[in-house]
Protein backbone atom coordinates (compact mmCIF):
# COMPACT_ATOMS: atom_id res chain seq x y z
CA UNK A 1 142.34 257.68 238.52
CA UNK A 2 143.96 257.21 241.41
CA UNK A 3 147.06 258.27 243.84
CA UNK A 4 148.84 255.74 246.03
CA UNK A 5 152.07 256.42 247.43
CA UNK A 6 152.60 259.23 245.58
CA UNK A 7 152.66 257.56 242.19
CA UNK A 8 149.41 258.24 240.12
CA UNK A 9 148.06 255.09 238.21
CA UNK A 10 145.01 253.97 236.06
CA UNK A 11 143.19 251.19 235.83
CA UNK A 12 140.76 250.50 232.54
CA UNK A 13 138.78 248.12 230.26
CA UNK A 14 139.79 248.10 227.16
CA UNK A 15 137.58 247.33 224.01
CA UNK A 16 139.15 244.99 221.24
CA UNK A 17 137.05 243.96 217.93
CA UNK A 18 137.23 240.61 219.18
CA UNK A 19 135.94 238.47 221.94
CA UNK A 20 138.61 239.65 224.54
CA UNK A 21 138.19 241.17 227.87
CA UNK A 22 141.36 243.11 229.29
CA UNK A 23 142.75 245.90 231.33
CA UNK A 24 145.26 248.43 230.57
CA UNK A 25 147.50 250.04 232.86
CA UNK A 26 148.98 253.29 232.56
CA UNK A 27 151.85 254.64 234.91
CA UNK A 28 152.88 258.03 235.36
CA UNK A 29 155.84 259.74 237.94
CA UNK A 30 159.33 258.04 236.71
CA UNK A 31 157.65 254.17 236.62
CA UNK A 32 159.55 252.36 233.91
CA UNK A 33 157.08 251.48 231.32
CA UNK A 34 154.88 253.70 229.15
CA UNK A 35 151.67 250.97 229.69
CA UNK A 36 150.76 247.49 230.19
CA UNK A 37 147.62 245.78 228.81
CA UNK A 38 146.67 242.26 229.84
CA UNK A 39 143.87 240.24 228.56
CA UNK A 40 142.11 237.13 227.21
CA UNK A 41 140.95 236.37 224.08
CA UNK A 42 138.14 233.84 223.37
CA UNK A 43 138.09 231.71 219.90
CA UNK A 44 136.88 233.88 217.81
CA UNK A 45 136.54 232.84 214.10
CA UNK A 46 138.66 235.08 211.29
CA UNK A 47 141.02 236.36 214.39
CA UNK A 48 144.02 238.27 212.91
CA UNK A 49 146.05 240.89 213.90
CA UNK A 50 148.93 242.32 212.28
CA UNK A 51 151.13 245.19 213.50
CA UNK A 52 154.14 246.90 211.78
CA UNK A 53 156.96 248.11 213.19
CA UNK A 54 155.17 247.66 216.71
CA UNK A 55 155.46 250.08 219.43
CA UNK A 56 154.49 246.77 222.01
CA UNK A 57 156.76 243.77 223.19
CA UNK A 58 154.26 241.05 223.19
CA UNK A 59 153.27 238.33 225.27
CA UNK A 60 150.84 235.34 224.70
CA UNK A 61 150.14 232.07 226.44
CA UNK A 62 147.80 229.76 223.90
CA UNK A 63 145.10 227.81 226.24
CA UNK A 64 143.61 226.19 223.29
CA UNK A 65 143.44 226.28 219.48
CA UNK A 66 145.20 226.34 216.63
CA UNK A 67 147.12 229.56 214.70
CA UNK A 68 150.33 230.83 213.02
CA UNK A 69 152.87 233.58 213.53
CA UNK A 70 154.77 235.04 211.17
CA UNK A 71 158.29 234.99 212.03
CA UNK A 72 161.97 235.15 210.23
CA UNK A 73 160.08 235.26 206.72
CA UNK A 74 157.64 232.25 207.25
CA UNK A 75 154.67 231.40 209.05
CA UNK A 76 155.25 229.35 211.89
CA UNK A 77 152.51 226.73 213.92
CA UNK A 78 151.48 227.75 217.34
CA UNK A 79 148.95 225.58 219.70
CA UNK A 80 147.61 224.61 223.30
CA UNK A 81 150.90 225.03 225.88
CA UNK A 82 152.73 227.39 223.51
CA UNK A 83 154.00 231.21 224.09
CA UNK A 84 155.42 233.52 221.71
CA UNK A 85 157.41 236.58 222.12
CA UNK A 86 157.61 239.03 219.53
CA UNK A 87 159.59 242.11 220.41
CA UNK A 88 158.94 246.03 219.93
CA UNK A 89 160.46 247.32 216.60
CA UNK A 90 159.16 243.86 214.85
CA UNK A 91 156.33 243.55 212.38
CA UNK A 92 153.88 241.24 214.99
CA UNK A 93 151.43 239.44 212.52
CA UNK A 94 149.58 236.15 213.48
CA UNK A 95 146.08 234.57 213.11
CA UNK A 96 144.05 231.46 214.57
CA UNK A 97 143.13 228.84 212.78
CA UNK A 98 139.24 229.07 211.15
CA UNK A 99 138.33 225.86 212.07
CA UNK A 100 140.21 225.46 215.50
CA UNK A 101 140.30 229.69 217.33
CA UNK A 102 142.96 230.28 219.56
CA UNK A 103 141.87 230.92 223.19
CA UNK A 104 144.74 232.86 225.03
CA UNK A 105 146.23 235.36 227.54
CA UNK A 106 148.28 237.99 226.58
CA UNK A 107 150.30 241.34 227.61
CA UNK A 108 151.27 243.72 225.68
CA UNK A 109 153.98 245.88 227.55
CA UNK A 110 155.45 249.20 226.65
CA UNK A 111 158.42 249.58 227.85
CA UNK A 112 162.19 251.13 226.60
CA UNK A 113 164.24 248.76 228.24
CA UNK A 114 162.52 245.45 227.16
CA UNK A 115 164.01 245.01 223.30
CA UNK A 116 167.11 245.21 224.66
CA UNK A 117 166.47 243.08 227.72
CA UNK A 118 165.16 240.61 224.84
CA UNK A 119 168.50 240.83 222.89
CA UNK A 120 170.58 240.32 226.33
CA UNK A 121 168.75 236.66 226.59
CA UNK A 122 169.61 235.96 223.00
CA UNK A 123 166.66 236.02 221.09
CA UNK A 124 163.80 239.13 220.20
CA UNK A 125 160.99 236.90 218.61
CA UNK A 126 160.11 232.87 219.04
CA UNK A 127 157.66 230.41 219.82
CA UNK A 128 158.26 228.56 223.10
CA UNK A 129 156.55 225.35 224.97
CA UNK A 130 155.56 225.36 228.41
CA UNK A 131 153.27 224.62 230.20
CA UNK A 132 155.10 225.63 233.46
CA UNK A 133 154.97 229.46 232.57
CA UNK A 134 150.90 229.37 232.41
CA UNK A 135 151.23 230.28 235.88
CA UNK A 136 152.65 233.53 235.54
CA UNK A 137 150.50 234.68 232.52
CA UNK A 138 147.72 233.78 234.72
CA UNK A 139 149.10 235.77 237.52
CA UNK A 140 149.40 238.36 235.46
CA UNK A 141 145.81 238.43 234.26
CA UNK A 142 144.45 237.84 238.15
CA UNK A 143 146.13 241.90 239.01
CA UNK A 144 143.11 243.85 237.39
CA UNK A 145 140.83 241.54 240.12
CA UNK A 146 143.57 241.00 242.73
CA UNK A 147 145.53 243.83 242.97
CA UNK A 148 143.94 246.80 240.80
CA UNK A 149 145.28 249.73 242.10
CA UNK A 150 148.87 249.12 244.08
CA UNK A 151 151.17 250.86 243.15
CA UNK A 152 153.34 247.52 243.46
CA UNK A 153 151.49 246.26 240.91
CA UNK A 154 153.60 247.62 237.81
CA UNK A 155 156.80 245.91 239.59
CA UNK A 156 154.82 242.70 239.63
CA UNK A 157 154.19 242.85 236.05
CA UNK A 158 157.56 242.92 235.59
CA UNK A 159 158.64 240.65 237.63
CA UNK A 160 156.61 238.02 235.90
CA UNK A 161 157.33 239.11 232.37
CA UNK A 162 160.61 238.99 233.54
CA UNK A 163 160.36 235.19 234.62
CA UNK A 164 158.72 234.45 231.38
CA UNK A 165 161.66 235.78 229.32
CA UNK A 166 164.20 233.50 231.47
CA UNK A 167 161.94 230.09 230.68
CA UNK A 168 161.68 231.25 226.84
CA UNK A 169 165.38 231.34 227.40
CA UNK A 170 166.07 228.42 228.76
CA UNK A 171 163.70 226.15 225.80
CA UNK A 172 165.58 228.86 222.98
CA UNK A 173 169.09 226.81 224.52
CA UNK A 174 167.76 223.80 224.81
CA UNK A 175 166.20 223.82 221.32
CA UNK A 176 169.21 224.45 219.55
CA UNK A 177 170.85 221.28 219.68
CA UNK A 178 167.25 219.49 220.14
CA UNK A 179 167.75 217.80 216.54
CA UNK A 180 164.59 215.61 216.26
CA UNK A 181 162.66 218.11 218.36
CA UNK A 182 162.64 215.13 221.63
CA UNK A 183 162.81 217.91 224.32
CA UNK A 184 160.49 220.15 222.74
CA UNK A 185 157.59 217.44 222.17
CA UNK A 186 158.24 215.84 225.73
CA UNK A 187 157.53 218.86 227.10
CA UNK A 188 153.78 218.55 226.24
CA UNK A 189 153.69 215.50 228.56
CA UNK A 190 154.49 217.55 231.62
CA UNK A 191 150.59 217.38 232.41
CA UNK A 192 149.72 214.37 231.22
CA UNK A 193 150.86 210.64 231.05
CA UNK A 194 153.16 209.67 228.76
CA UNK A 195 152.53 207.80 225.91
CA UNK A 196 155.58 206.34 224.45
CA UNK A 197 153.93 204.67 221.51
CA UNK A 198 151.88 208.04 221.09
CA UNK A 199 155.34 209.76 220.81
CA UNK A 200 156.79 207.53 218.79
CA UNK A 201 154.21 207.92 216.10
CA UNK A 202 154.57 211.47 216.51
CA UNK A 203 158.11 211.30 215.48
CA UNK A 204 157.82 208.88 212.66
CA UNK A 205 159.91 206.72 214.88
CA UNK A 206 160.05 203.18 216.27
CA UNK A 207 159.41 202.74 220.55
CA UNK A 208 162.71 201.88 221.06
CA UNK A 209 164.74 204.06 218.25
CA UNK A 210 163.44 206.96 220.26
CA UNK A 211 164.47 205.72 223.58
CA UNK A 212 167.67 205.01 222.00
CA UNK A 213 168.36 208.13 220.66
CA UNK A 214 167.38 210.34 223.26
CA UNK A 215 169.58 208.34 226.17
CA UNK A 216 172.59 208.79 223.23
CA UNK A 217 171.99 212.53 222.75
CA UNK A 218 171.01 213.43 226.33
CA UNK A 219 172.06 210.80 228.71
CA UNK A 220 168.45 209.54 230.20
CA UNK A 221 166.06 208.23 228.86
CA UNK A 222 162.68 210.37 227.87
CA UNK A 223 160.99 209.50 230.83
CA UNK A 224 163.90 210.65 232.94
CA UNK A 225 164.08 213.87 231.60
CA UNK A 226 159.88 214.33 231.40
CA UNK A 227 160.39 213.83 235.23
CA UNK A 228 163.24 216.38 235.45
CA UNK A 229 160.42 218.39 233.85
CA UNK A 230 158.08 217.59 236.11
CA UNK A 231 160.15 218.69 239.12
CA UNK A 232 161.23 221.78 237.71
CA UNK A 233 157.62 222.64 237.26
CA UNK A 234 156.55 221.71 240.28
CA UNK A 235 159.62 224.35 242.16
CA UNK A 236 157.73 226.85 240.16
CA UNK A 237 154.17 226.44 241.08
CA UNK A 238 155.87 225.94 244.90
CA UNK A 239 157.30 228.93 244.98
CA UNK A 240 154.99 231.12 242.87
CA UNK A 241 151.30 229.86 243.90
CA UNK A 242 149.24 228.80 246.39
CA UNK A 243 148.46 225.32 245.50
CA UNK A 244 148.76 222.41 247.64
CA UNK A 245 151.00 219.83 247.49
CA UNK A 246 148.20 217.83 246.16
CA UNK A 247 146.91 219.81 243.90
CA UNK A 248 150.90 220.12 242.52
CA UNK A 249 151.50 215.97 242.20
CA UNK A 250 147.85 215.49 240.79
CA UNK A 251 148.92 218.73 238.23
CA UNK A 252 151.57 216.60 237.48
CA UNK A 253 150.65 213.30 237.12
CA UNK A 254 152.38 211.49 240.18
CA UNK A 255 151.17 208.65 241.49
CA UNK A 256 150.27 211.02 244.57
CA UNK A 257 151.18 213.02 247.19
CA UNK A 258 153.56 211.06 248.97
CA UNK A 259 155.45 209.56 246.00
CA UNK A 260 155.64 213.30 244.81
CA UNK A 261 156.96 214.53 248.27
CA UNK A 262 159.53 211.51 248.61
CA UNK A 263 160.85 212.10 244.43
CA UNK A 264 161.58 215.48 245.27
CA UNK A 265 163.57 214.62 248.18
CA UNK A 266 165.38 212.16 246.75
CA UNK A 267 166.17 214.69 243.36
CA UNK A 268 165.91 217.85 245.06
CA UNK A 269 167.32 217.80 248.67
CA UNK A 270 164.53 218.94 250.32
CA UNK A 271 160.64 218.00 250.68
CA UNK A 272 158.52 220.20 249.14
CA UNK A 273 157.17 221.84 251.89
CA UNK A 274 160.67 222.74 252.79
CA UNK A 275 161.57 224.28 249.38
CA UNK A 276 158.34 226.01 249.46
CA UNK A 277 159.35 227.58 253.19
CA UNK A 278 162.86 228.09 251.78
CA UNK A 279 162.16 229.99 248.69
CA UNK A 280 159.26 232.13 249.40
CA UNK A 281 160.44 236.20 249.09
C-alpha cells in the first residue's frame, strides 16, 4: 500500500486458474473506478470463462489463437488482431479453441460511468479488428512494470481504454455498410503484404470482381484504402510510442523509410517527424 499525492493506491498480482500473469489496481479517495486488472493470458488448453450479469466492462486484444464469444444469442469467431468489448451488466462468456489457445491481453475495468460511455459510442458488446489498437493494450499492460505506483496511472488507464472504445467505434461504423466484409478483412493486411489472390480466395471471389466492387462501393481500390490504413496506423504509433520512424514503415510494410516519410507528406501534410512534434501532449 501506498500514498502518493494524497490518493492511496495498490498495486497486486493476481492469481487466475489459468496460465495468466496480471496486476490489479485498486483506487481509493474520489478516483473514478472501483478497480482495474490487466493481464496476459497464455494458450492454455480447455480455457473458458463465463460470467453473468458481470460486474466488469471487459477488454481483450487476441495475440494469437483461435476462440468464440458469445454474443446477441450466438457464438461468434474471434482470432489473431481481434478485440472484443463486452460491457458490465452483460452475461461475458467465451472460450479458446482446444486445438488452437488464445494468447491475449486483457483489462477488466470497474467503473460506473463506462456502460454508459459504451452506449454513447453506439454499441455495449462486439468483436473488432485492429491491429492498430495493440499498442494501447500493450501500454496498458507495461504500467504494473513502468509506472506501478503513480497516482497518474489510473488516468492513463483511462485514457487508453478510452482510445480503444473510439477505434471499436470507428470499425462498428464502418462495418455496417461493409456488405462483403472488404474493410474488415483488409484490415488484417495492415502488417503484412497484400495478397490480392490470397484475398480473393478468401472471399470466394474472382481478382478483379473484388477490385471492382470495392472501387464501386468505396471509391479506391483495396490497396488504396489498405494504405489509408496504413497511415492511420502509423499517426497512432507516432503519437502514442516511441518507435522510430523505421521501426514504423518496416511495421508497416513500406518499401522503407524514405518512401514512408515522403507518402505521408504527400497524404498527410506533414512528414512524420513533424506530426510526431505536432501531436505529442
Amino acid at each position: 500500500m501506498s500514498n502518493i499525492d494524497n490518493i492511496s493506491v495498490s498495486e497486486y498480482p493476481v492469481t487466475f486458474p489459468f496460465k495468466e500473469k496480471a496486476y490489479a489496481f485498486v483506487p481509493h479517495n474520489g478516483i473514478p473506478f472501483r478497480s482495474a486488472a490487466l493481464g496476459i493470458t497464455n494458450p492454455t488448453a480447455n480455457y473458458s470463462i463465463e460470467r453473468r450479469k458481470s460486474g466488469i466492462n471487459l477488454f481483450e486484444y487476441i495475440l494469437e489463437g483461435e476462440g468464440e464469444i458469445f454474443l446477441d444469442g450466438k457464438w461468434k469467431r474471434a482470432g489473431a488482431g481481434d478485440f472484443y468489448i463486452i460491457s458490465a451488466g452483460l452475461d461475458q462468456i467465451y472460450r479458446s479453441s482446444e486445438t488452437k489457445p488464445w494468447k491475449k491481453l486483457w483489462v477488466n475495468y470497474a467503473a460506473d460511468y463506462m456502460p454508459a460511455f459504451l452506449r454513447s459510442y453506439g454499441f455495449e458488446s462486439g468483436i473488432f479488428h485492429s491491429d492498430a489498437v495493440k499498442v494501447y493494450f500493450e501500454e496498458l499492460i507495461s504500467l504494473p512494470k513502468s509506472d506501478a505506483l503513480s497516482a497518474d496511472t489510473y488516468f492513463r488507464i483511462a485514457d487508453r481504454l478510452h482510445k480503444i472504445i473510439r477505434m471499436a467505434a470507428t470499425l462498428n461504423s464502418d462495418a455496417s455498410d461493409d456488405e462483403y466484409g472488404l474493410r474488415r478483412i483488409l484490415s488484417g493486411y495492415v502488417h503484412k503484404k497484400l495478397n490480392l489472390d490470397e484475398l480473393a480466395k478468401e472471399l470466394h471471389m474472382s481478382k478483379s470482381n473484388v477490385i471492382r466492387i470495392f472501387k464501386k462501393k468505396y471509391g479506391v481500390t483495396p490497396y488504396e484504402y489498405l494504405i489509408f490504413l496504413r497511415l492511420e496506423t502509423a499517426k497512432i504509433l507516432l503519437r502514442d510510442t516511441k518507435l522510430s520512424i523505421k521501426e514504423i514503415a518496416d511495421k508497416l510494410v513500406f518499401f522503407d523509410e524514405h518512401y514512408f516519410s515522403s507518402l505521408f507528406l504527400k497524404k498527410i501534410g506533414m512528414r512524420p517527424g513533424v506530426y510526431r512534434n505536432n501531436t505529442k501532449g
